[in-house]
Protein backbone atom coordinates (compact mmCIF):
# COMPACT_ATOMS: atom_id res chain seq x y z
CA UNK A 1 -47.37 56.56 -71.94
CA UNK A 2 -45.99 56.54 -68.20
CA UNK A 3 -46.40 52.62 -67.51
CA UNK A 4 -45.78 51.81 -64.17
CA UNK A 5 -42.39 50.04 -63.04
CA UNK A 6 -41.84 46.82 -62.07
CA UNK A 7 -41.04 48.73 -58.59
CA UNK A 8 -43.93 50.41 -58.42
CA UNK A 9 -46.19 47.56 -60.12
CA UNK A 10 -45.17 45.51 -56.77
CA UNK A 11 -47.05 48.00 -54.62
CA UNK A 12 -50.42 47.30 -56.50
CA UNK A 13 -50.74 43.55 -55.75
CA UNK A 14 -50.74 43.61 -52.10
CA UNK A 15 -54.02 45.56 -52.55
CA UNK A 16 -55.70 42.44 -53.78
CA UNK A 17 -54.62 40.16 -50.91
CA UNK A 18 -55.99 42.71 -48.20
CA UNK A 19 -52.38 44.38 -46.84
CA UNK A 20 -53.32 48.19 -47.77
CA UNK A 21 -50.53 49.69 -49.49
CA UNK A 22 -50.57 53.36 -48.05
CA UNK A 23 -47.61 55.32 -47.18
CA UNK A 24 -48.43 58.81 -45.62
CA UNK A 25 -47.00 61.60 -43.36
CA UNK A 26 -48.45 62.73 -40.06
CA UNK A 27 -48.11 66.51 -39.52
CA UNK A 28 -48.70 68.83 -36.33
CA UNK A 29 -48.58 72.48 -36.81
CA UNK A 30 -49.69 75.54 -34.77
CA UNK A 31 -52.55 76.76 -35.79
CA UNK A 32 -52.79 80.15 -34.41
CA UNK A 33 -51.48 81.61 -37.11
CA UNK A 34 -54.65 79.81 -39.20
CA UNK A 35 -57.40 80.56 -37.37
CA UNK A 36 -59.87 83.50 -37.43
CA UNK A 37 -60.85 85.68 -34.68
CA UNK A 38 -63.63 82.66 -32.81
CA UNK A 39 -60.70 79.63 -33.74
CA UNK A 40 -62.14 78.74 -36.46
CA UNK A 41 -59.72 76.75 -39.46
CA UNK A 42 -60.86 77.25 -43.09
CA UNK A 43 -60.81 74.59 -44.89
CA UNK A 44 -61.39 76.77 -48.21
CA UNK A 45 -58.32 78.50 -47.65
CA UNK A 46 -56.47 75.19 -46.92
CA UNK A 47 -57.37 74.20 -50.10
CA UNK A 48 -56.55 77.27 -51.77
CA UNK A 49 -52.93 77.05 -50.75
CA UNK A 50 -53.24 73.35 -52.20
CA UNK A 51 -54.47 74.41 -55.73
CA UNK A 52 -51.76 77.05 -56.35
CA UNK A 53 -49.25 74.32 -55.69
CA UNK A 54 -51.49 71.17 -57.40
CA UNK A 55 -49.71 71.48 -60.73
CA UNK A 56 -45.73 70.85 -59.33
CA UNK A 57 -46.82 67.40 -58.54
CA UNK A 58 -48.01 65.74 -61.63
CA UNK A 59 -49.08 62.05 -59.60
CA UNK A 60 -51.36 64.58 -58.00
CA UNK A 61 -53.57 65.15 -61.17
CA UNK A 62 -53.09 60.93 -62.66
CA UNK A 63 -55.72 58.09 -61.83
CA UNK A 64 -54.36 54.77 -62.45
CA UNK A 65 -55.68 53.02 -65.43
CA UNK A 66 -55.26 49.29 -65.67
CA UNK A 67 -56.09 47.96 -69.07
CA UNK A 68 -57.30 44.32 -69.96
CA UNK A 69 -55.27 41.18 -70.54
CA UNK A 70 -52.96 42.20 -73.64
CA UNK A 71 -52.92 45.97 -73.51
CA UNK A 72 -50.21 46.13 -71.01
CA UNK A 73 -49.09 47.24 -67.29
CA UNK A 74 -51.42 49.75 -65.38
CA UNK A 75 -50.53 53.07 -66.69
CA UNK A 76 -51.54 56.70 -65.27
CA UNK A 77 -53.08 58.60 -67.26
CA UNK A 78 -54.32 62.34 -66.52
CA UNK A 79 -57.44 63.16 -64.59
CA UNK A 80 -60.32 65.15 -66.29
CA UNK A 81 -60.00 67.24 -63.32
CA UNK A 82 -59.38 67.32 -59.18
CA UNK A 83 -61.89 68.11 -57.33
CA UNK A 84 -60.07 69.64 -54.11
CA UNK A 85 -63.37 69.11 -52.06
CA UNK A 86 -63.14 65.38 -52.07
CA UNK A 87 -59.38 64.91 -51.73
CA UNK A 88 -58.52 67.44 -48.83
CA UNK A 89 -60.99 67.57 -46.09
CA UNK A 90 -61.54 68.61 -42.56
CA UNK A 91 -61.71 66.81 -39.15
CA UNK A 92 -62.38 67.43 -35.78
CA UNK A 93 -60.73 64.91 -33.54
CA UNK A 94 -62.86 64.33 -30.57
CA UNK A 95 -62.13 65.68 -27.04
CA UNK A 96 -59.68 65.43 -24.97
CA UNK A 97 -58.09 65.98 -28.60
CA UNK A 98 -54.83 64.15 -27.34
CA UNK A 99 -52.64 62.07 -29.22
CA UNK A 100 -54.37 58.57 -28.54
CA UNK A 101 -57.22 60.27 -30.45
CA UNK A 102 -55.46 61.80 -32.81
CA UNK A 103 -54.01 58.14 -33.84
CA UNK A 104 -57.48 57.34 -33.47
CA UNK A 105 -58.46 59.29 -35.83
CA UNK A 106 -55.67 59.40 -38.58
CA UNK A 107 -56.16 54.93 -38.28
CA UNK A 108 -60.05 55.64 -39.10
CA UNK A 109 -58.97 57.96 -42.38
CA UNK A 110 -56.56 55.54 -43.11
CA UNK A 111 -58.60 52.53 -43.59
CA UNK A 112 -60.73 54.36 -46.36
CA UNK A 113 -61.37 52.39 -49.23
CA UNK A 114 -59.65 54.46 -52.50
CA UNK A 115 -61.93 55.66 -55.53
CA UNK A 116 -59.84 54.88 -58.22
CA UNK A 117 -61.42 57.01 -60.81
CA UNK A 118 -59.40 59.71 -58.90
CA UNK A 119 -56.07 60.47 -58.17
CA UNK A 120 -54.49 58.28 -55.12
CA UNK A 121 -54.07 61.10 -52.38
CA UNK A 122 -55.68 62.34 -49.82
CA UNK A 123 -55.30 64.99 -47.23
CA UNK A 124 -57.29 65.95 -44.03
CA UNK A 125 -56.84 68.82 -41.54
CA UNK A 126 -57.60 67.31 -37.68
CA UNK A 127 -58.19 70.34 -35.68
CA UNK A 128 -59.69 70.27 -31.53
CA UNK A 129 -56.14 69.30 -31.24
CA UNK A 130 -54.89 70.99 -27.61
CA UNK A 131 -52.83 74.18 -27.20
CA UNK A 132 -54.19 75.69 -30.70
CA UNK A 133 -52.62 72.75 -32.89
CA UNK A 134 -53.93 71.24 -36.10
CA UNK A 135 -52.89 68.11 -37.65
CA UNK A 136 -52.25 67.45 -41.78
CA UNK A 137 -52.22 63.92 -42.59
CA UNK A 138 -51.61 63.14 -45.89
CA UNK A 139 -52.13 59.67 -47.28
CA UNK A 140 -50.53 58.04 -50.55
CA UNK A 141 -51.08 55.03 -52.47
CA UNK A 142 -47.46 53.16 -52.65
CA UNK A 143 -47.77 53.35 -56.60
CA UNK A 144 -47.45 56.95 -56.29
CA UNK A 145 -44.32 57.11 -54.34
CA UNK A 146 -41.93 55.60 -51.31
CA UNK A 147 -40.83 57.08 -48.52
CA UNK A 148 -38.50 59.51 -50.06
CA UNK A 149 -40.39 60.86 -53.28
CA UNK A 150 -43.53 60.83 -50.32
CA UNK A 151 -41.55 63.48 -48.23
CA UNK A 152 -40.89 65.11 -51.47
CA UNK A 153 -44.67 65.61 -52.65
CA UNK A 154 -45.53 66.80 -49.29
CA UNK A 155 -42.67 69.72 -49.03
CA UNK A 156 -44.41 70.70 -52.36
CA UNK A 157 -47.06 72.66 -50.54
CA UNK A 158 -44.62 73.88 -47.77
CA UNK A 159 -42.60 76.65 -47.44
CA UNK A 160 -39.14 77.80 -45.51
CA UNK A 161 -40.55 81.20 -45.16
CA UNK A 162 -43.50 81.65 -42.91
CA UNK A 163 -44.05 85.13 -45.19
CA UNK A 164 -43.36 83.34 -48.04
CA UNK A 165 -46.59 83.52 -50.90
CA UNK A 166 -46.23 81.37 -53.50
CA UNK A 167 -48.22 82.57 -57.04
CA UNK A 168 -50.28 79.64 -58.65
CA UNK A 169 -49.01 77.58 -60.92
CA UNK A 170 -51.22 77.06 -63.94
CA UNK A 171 -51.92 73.22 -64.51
CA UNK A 172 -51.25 72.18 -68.03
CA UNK A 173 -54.48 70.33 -69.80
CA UNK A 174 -55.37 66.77 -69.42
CA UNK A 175 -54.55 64.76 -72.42
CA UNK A 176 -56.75 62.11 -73.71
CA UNK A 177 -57.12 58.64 -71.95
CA UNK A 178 -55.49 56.35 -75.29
CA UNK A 179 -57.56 53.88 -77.25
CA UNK A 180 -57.19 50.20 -76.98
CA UNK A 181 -55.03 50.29 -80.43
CA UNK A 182 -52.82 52.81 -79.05
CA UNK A 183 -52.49 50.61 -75.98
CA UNK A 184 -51.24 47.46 -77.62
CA UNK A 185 -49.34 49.18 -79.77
CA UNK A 186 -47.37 50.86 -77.03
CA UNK A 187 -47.27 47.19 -75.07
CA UNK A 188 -46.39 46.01 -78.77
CA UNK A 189 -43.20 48.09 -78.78
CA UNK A 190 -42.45 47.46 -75.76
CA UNK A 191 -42.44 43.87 -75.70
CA UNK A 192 -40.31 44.37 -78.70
CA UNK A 193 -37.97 46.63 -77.22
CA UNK A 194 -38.41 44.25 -74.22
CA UNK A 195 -36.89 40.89 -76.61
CA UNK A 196 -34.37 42.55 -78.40
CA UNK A 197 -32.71 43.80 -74.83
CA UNK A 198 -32.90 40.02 -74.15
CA UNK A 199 -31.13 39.19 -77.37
CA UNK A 200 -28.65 41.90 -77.21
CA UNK A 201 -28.22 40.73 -73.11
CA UNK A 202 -27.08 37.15 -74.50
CA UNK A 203 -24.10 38.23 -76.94
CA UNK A 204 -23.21 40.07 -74.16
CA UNK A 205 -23.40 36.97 -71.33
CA UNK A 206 -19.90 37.69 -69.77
CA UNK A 207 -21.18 40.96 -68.69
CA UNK A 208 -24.64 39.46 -67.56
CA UNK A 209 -22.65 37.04 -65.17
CA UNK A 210 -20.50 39.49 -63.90
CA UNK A 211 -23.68 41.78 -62.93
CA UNK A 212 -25.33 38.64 -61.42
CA UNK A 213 -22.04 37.91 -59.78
CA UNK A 214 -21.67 41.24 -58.00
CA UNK A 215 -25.64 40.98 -56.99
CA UNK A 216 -25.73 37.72 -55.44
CA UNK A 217 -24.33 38.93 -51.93
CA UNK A 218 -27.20 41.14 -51.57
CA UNK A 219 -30.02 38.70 -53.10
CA UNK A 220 -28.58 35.61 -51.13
CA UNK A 221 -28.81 38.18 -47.92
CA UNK A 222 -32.38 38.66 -48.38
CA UNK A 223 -33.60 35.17 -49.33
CA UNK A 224 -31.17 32.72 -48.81
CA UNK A 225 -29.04 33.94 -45.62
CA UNK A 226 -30.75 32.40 -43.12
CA UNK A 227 -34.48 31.63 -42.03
CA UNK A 228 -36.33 34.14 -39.85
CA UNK A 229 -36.79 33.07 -36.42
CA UNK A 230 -40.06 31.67 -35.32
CA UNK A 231 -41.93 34.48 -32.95
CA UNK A 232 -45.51 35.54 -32.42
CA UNK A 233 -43.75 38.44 -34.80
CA UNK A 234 -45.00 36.66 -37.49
CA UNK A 235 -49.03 36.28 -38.35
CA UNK A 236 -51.43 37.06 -41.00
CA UNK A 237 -52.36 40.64 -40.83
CA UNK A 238 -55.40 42.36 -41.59
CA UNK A 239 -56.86 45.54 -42.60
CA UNK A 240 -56.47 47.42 -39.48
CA UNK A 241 -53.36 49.12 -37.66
CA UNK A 242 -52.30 50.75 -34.54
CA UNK A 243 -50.22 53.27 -34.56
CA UNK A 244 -47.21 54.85 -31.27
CA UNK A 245 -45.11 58.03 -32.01
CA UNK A 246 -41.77 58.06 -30.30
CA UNK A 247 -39.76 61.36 -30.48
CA UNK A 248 -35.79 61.85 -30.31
CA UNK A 249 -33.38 64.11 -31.01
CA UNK A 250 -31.48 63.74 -34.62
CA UNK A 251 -28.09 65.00 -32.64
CA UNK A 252 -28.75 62.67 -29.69
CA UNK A 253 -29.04 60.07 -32.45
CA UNK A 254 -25.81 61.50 -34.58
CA UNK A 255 -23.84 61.81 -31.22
CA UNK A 256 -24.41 58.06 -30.20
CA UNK A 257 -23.81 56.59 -33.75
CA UNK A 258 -20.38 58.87 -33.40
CA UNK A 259 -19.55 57.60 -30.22
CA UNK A 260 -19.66 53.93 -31.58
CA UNK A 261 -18.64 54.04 -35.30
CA UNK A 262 -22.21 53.62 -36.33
CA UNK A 263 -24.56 55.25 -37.90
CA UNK A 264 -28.15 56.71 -37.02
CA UNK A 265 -29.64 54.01 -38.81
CA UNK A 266 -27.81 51.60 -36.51
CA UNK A 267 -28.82 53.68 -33.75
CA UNK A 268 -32.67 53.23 -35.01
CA UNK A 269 -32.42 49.26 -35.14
CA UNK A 270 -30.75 49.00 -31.98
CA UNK A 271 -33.82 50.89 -30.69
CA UNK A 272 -36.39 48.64 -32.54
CA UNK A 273 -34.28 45.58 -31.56
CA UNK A 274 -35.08 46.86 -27.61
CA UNK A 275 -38.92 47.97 -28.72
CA UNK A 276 -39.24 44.24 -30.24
CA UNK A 277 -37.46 42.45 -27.02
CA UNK A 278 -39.45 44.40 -24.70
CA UNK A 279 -42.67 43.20 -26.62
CA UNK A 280 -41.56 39.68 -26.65
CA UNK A 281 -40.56 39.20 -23.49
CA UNK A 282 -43.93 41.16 -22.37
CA UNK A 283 -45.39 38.18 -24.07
CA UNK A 284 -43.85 35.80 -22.12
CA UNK A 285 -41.55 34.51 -25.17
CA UNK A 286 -37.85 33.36 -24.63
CA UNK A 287 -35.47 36.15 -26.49
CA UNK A 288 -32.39 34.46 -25.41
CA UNK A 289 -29.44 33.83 -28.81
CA UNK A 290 -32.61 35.19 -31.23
CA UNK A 291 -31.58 37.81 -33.61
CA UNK A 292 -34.50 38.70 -35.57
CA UNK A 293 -34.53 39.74 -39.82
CA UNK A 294 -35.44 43.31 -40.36
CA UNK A 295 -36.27 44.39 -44.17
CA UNK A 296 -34.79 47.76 -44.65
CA UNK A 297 -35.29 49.78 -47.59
CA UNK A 298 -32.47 51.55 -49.05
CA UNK A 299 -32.98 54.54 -51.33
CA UNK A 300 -31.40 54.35 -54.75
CA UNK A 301 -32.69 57.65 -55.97
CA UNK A 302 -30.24 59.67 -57.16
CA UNK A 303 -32.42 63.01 -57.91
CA UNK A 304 -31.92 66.37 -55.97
CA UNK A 305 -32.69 66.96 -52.41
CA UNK A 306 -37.04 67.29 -53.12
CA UNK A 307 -36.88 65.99 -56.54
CA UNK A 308 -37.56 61.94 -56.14
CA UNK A 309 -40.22 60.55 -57.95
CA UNK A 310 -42.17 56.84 -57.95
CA UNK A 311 -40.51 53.59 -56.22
CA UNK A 312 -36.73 53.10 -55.85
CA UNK A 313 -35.72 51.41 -53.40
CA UNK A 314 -33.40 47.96 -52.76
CA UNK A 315 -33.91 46.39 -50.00
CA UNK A 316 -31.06 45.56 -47.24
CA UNK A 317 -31.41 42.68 -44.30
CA UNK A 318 -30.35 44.09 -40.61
CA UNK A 319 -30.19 41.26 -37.90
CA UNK A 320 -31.46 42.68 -34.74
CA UNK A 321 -29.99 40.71 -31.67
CA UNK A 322 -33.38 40.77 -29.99
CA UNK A 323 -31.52 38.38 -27.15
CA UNK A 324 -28.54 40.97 -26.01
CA UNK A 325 -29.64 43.06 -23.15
CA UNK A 326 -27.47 45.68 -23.32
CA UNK A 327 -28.55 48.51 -25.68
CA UNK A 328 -24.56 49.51 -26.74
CA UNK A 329 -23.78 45.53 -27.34
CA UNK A 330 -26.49 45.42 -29.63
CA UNK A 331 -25.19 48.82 -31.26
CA UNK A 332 -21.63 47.59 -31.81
CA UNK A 333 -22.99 43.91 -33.15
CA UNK A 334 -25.28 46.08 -35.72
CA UNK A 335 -22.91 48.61 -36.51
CA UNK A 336 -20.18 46.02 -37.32
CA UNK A 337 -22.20 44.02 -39.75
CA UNK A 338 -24.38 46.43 -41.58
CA UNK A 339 -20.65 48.36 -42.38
CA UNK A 340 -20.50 45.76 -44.74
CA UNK A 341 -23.64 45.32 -45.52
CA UNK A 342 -23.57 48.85 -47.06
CA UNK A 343 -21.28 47.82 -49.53
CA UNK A 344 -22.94 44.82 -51.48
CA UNK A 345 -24.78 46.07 -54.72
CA UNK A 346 -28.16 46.40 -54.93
CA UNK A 347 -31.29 46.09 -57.22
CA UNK A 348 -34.26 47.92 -57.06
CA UNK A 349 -36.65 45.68 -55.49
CA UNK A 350 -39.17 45.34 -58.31
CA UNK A 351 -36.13 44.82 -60.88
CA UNK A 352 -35.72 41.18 -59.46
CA UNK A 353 -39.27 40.48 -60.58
CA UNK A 354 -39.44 41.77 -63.40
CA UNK A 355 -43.09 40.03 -64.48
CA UNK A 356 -46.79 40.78 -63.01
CA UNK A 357 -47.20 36.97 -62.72
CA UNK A 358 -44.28 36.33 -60.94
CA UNK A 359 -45.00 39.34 -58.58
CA UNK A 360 -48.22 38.27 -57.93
CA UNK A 361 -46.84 34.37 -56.97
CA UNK A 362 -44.55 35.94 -54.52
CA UNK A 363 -47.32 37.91 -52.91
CA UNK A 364 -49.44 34.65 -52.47
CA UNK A 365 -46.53 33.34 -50.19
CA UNK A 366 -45.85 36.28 -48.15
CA UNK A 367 -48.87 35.33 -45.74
CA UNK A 368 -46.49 32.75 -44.98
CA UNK A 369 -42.52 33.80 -45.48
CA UNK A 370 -39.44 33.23 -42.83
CA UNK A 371 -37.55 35.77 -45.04
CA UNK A 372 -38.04 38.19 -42.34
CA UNK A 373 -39.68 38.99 -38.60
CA UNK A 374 -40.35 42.94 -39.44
CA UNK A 375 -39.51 45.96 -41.50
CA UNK A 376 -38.25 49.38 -40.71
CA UNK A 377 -37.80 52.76 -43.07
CA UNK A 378 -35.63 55.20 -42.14
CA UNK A 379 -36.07 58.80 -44.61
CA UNK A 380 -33.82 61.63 -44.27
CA UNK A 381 -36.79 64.29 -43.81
CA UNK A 382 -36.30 68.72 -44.14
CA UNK A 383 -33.62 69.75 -42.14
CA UNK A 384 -35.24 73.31 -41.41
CA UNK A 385 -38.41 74.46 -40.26
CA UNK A 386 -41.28 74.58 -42.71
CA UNK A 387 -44.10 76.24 -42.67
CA UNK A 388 -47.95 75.77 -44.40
CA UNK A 389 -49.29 78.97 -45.20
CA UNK A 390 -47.21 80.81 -42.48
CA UNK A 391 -48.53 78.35 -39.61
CA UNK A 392 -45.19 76.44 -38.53
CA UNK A 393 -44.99 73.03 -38.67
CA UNK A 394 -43.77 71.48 -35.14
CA UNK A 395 -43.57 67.82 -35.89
CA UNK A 396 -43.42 65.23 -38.63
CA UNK A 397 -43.97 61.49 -38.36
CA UNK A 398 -43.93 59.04 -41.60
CA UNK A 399 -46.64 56.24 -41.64
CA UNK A 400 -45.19 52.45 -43.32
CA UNK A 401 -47.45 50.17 -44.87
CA UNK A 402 -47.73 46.24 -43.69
CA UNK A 403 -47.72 43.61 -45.54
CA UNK A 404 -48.31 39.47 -45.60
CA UNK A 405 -47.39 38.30 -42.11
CA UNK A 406 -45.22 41.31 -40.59
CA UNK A 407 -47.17 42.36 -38.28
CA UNK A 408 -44.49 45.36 -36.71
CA UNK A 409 -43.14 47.93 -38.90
CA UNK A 410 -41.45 51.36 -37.92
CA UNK A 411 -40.87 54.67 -39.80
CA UNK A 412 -38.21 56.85 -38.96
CA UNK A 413 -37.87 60.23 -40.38
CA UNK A 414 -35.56 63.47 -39.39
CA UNK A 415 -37.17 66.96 -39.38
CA UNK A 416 -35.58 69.81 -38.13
CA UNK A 417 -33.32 68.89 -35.37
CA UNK A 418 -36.06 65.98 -34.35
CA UNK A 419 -35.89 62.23 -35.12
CA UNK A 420 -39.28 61.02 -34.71
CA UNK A 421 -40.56 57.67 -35.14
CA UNK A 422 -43.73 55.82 -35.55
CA UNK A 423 -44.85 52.26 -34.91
CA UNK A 424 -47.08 50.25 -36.89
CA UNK A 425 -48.90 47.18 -35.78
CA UNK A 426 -51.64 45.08 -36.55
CA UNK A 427 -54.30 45.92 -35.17
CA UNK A 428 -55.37 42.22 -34.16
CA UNK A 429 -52.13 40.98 -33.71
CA UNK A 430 -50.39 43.59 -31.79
CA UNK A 431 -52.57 45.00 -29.61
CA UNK A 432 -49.60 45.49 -27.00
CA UNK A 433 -48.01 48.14 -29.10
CA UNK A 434 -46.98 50.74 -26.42
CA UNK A 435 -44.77 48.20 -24.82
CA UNK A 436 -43.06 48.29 -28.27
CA UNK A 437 -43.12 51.81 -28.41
CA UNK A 438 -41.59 52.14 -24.82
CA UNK A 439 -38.88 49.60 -25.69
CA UNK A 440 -37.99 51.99 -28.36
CA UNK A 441 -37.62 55.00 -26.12
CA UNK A 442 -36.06 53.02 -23.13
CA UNK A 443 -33.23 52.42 -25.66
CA UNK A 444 -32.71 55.27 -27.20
CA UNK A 445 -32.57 56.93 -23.40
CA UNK A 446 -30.29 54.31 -22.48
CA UNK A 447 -27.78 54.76 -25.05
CA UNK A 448 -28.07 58.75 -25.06
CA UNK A 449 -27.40 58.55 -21.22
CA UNK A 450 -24.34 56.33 -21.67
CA UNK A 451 -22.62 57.52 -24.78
CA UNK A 452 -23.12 61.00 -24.45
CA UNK A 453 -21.69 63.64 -22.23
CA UNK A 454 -23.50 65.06 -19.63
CA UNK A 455 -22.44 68.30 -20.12
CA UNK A 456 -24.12 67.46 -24.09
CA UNK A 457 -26.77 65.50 -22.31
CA UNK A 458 -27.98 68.56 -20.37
CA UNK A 459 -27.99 70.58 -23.48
């Protein structure tokens, strides 16, 4: 039985408390290549391509089954079937069919309660996009996947070859939902398993303190450190989002974090550190000595490029000094202490709460935590083109869930050559969102225009 981890058990709870736990990927291809004679998409054919390529992702074809008290974690358990025409659908976004409505739209599909009698994915083509393009957004529940794994389902029904024809691949049949005695027998043994690790973890206590010894840097970083800094940052959030797409260049991005001894992802929270001062400051708030907490995932996956499955992530704090003007100060003050950062050993988050009480306690405070102002995920995305059923893709943007009282939260993700970003708010708290998203791009213009070489610039 494929219980859910404690990781991935973490991303069910918010769900209860109103914070949405989607994760998704915002596509825009060209279409030309997709369309019949009169412009017309097929969504039969869209789906077509889909079903030969359904069976490589097995979370595809699982609904998640959550037993009663003293059977055990939610498990997934295989679907009596997939029924393509609810879970991939078509959508015309309405005219001018520019990108305000295309957010539009892909925040309307987002906020769509999930059937759980059926797998948790969705897809939807947008087409009336202009110059002949059609958007994919796919959607995820967070117990599926994170941000890497996510990236990973999606290249599943993309190819490097625009000629490339994939044959189907059969999906294998859908075994039996267990009984209730099969159930606690399974939690049974596991609790068992569960006590005797516990047992066996106590003759063997020097080694337990040295592990807790080596992971106290990182745990005292995340809750202990420091309190975040009171801002209008910080609010209870709600069901609805707005979303901002900023676009880069990954070289651009690799050329300043070169020039400084950084990294991109220290080029990508300087940048948020000038979207986030540009917002404050646009709402009238002193920035000055404020360095803000960011939450920032780190994989631990340690699967093949495509090959990451479910939830494993730790989680690293990145103080953004929110109050320093200029863009390559704040890049050498991040740079310098997220190199050691880096080092300190990490737990998956979900390993440091181990049980679905405790979980769910810690999710009844997060309306109300100063662990941190915001979050940001940064996910290595394809670095060549790819292409859906010969029609290239052009662009790629992640979507990042919200949760508690965070009411900013960016996604980074390379594809290609590009490094494109996208900014979540809440809706009701952040209506000023394109000053955020301008902050962003001010800063990564700034920086590209002083670190790189104009001849490179020009490029």
């Amino acid at each position: 039985m494929e219980r859910l981890t404690a990781n991935d058990l973490a991303m069910l709870w918010p769900d209860d408390m109103g914070w949405p736990q989607d994760i998704g990927a915002l596509t825009v291809f060209d279409g030309n290549s997709v369309v019949d004679g009169q412009g017309h998409f097929s969504i039969g054919d869209a789906r077509s391509v889909i079903e030969r390529r359904l069976a490589l992702i097995p979370q595809f074809r699982r609904v998640l089954l959550v037993p009663r008290k003293g059977l055990g974690w939610p498990l997934w358990v295989d679907a009596t079937g997939v029924d393509l025409t609810y879970h991939v659908h078509m959508l015309e976004v309405p005219a001018p069919g520019d990108e305000h409505q295309l957010l539009l739209a892909v925040e309307g599909l987002r906020r769509r309660q999930w059937d759980r009698e059926r797998p948790l994915w969705r897809m939807w083509f947008l087409t009336g996009l202009t110059d002949g393009r059609i958007g994919l957004f796919m959607r995820l529940h967070h117990t599926i996947a994170d941000g890497v794994s996510g990236i990973a389902m999606l290249a599943a029904f993309l190819d490097t070859d625009p000629t490339a024809s994939a044959p189907p691949v059969p999906s294998p049949i859908a075994a039996p939902r267990p009984s209730a005695g099969e159930l606690f027998a399974d939690n049974l043994r596991r609790r068992t398993r569960g006590l005797a690790g516990a047992i066996v973890g106590v003759t063997r206590l020097r080694s337990k303190l040295r592990d807790l010894r080596e992971s106290w840097p990182a745990l005292r970083e995340a809750f202990v450190e420091e309190r975040a800094p009171r801002t209008s940052l910080n609010r209870p959030i709600g069901v609805g989002r707005r979303l901002a797409l900023v676009r880069s260049s990954l070289e651009a991005a690799k050329q300043i974090a070169h020039a400084q001894d950084a990294t991109v992802n220290d080029v990508l929270m300087t940048a948020m550190a000038g979207g986030l001062r540009a917002l404050l400051l646009g709402r009238g708030e002193g920035v000055e000595g404020i360095a803000l907490r960011a939450y920032v995932p780190r994989s631990l996956h340690r699967e093949p490029p495509g090959k990451a499955r479910g939830n494993l992530d730790g989680m690293m704090v990145v103080r953004l000094p929110v109050g320093v003007a200029d863009p390559i100060d704040r890049l050498r003050m991040i740079a310098a202490e997220t190199a050691g950062r880096r080092k300190l050993r990490r737990a998956a988050g979900g390993a440091l709460f181990r049980f679905s009480l405790l979980q769910r306690l810690l999710m009844r405070l997060m309306s109300r935590q100063r662990w941190a102002n915001t979050y940001a995920a940064n996910v290595p995305g394809p670095p060549m083109p790819l292409y859906f059923a010969g029609a290239r893709l052009l662009e790629l943007f992640p979507l990042v869930p919200l949760t508690g009282n965070i009411t900013v939260g960016i996604g980074a993700l390379s594809y290609a050559g590009q490094f494109n970003i996208t900014v979540v708010t809440d809706e009701d708290a952040c209506p000023d969102i394109d000053m955020c998203a301008q902050g962003i791009q001010d800063a990564l213009n700034s920086l590209a225009t002083a670190l790189i070489p104009a001849d490179r610039n020009n490029r």
